[in-house]
C-alpha atoms as a PDB file:
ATOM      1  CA  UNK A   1     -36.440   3.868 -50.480  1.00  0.00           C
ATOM      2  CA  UNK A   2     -35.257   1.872 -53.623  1.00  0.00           C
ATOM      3  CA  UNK A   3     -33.124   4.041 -54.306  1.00  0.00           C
ATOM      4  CA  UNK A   4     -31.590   4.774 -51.174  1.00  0.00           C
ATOM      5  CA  UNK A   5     -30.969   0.956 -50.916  1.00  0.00           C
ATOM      6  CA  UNK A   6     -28.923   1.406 -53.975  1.00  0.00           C
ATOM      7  CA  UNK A   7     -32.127  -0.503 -56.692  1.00  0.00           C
ATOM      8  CA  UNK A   8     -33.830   1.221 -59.804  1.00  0.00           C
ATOM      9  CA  UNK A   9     -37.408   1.651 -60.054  1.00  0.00           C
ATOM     10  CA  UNK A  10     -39.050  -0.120 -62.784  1.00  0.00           C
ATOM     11  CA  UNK A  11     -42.357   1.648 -63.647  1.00  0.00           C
ATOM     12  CA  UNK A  12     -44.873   0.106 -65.822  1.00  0.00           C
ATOM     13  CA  UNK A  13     -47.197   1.117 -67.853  1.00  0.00           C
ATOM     14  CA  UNK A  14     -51.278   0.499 -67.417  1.00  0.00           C
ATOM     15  CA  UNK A  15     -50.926  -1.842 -70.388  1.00  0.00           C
ATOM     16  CA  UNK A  16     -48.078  -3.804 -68.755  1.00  0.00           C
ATOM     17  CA  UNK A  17     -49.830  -3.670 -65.801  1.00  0.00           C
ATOM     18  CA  UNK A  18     -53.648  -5.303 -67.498  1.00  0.00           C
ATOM     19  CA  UNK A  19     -51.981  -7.916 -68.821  1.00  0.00           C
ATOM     20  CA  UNK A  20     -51.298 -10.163 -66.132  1.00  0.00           C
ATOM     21  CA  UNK A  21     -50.561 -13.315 -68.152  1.00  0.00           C
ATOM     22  CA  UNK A  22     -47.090 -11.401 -69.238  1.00  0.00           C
ATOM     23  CA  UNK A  23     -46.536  -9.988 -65.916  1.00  0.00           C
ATOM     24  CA  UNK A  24     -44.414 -12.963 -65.263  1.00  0.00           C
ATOM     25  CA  UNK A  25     -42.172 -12.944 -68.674  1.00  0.00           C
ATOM     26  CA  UNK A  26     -41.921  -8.916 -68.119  1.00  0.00           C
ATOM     27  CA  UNK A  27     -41.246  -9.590 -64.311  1.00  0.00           C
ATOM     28  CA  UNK A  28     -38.080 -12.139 -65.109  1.00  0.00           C
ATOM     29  CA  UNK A  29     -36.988  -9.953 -68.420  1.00  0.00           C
ATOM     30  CA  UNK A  30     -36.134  -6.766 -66.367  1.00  0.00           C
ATOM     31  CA  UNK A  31     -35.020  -8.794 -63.626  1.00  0.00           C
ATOM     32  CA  UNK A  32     -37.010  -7.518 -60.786  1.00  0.00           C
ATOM     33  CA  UNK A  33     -36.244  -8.782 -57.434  1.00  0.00           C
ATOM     34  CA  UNK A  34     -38.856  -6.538 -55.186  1.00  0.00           C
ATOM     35  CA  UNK A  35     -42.554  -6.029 -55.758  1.00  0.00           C
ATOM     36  CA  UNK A  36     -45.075  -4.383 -54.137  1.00  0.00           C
ATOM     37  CA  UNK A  37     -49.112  -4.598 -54.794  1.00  0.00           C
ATOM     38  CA  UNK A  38     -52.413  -5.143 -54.017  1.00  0.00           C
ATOM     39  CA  UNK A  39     -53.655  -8.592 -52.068  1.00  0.00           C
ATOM     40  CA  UNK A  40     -56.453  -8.169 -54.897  1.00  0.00           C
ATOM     41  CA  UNK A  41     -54.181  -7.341 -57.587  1.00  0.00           C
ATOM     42  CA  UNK A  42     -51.716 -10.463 -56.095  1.00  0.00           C
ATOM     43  CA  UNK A  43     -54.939 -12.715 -56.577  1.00  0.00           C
ATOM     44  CA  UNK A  44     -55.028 -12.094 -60.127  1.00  0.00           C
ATOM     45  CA  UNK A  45     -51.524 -14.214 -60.511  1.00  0.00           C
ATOM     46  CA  UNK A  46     -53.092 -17.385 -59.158  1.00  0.00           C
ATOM     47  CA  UNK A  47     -50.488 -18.497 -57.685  1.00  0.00           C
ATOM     48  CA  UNK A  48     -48.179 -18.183 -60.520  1.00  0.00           C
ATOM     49  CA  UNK A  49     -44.430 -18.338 -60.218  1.00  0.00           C
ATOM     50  CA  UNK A  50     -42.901 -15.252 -60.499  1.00  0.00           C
ATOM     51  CA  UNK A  51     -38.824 -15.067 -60.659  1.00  0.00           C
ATOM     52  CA  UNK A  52     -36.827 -14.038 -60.096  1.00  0.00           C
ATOM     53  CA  UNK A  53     -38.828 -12.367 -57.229  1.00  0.00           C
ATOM     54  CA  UNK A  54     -37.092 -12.411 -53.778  1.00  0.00           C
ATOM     55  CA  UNK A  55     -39.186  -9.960 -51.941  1.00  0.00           C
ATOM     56  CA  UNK A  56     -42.843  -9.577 -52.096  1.00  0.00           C
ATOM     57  CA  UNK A  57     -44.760  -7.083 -50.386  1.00  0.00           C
ATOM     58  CA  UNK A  58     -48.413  -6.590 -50.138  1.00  0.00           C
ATOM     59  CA  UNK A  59     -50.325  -3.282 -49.016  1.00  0.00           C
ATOM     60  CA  UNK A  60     -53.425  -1.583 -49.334  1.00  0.00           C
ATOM     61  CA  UNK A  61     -55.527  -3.933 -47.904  1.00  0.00           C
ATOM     62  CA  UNK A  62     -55.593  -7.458 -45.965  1.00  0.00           C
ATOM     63  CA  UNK A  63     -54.024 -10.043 -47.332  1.00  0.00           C
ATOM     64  CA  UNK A  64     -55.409 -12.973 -48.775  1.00  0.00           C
ATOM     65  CA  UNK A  65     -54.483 -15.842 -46.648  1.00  0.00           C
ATOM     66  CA  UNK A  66     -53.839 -19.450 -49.351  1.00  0.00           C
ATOM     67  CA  UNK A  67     -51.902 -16.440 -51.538  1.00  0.00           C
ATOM     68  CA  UNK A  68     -49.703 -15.227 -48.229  1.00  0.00           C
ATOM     69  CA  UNK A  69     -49.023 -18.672 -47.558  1.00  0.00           C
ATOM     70  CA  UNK A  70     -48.313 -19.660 -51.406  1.00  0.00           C
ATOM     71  CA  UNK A  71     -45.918 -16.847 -51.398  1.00  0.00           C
ATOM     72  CA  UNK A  72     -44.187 -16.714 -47.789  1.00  0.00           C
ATOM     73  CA  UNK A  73     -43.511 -20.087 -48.530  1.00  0.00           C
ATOM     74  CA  UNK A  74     -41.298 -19.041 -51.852  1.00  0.00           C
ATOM     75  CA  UNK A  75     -40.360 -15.913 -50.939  1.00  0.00           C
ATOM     76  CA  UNK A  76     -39.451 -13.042 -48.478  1.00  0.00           C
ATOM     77  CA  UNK A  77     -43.294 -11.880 -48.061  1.00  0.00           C
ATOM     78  CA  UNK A  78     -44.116  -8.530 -46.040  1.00  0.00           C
ATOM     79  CA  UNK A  79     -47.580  -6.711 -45.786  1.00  0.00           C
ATOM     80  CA  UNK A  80     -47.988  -3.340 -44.888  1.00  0.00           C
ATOM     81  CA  UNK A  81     -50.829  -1.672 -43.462  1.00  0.00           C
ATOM     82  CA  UNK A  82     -51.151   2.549 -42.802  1.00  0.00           C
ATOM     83  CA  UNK A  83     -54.058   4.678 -43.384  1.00  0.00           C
ATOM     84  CA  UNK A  84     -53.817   6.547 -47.027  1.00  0.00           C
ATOM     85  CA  UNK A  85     -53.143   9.864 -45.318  1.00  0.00           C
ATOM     86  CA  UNK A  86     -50.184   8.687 -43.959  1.00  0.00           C
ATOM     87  CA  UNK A  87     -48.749   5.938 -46.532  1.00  0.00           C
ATOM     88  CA  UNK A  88     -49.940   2.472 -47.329  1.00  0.00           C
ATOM     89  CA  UNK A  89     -47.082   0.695 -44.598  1.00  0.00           C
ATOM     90  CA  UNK A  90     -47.007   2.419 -41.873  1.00  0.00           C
ATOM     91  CA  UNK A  91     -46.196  -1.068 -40.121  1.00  0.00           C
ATOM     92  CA  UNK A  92     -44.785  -3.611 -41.715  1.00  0.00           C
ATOM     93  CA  UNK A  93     -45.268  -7.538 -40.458  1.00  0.00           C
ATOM     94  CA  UNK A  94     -43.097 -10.369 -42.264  1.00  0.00           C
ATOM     95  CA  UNK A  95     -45.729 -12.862 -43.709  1.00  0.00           C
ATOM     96  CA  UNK A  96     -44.526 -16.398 -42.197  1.00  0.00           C
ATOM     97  CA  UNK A  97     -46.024 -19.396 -44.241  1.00  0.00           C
END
């Protein structure tokens, strides 16, 4: 879909992705606008600014309501929900703070 929509993927590594106090410098140095993750793996941020973020979107599991609100409130928040067999957003809801 990213690319259809004309965007590059960004892939990170499982370093890049354990260190969670640089996801925000590594977020803002490539200049990534969309992310999608985990409620759980969201969590880990505490809250934490991330820009230049303009879309968020959660999947994989519920999400975690003070970190939906944080974040609608900032940003373009979706979660997805969709059994594994079929894909993690099978429906997508816009998070409203």
């Amino acid at each position: 879909m990213a690319w259809g929509a004309g965007a590059a993927l960004s892939p990170l590594t499982r370093a890049e992705m354990d260190d969670i106090a640089a996801m925000p410098a590594l977020i803002a140095g490539r200049g990534i606008t969309v992310a999608t993750m985990a409620p759980s793996y969201l969590r880990l941020f505490e809250q934490a600014d991330l820009p230049p973020l303009r879309i968020l979107m959660t999947v994989g599991e519920a999400p975690i309501a003070t970190d939906a609100r944080h974040y609608a409130a900032r940003l373009a928040c979706y979660n997805g929900y969709g059994p594994t067999e079929n894909t993690a957003a099978t429906t997508i809801g816009r998070m409203d703070p």
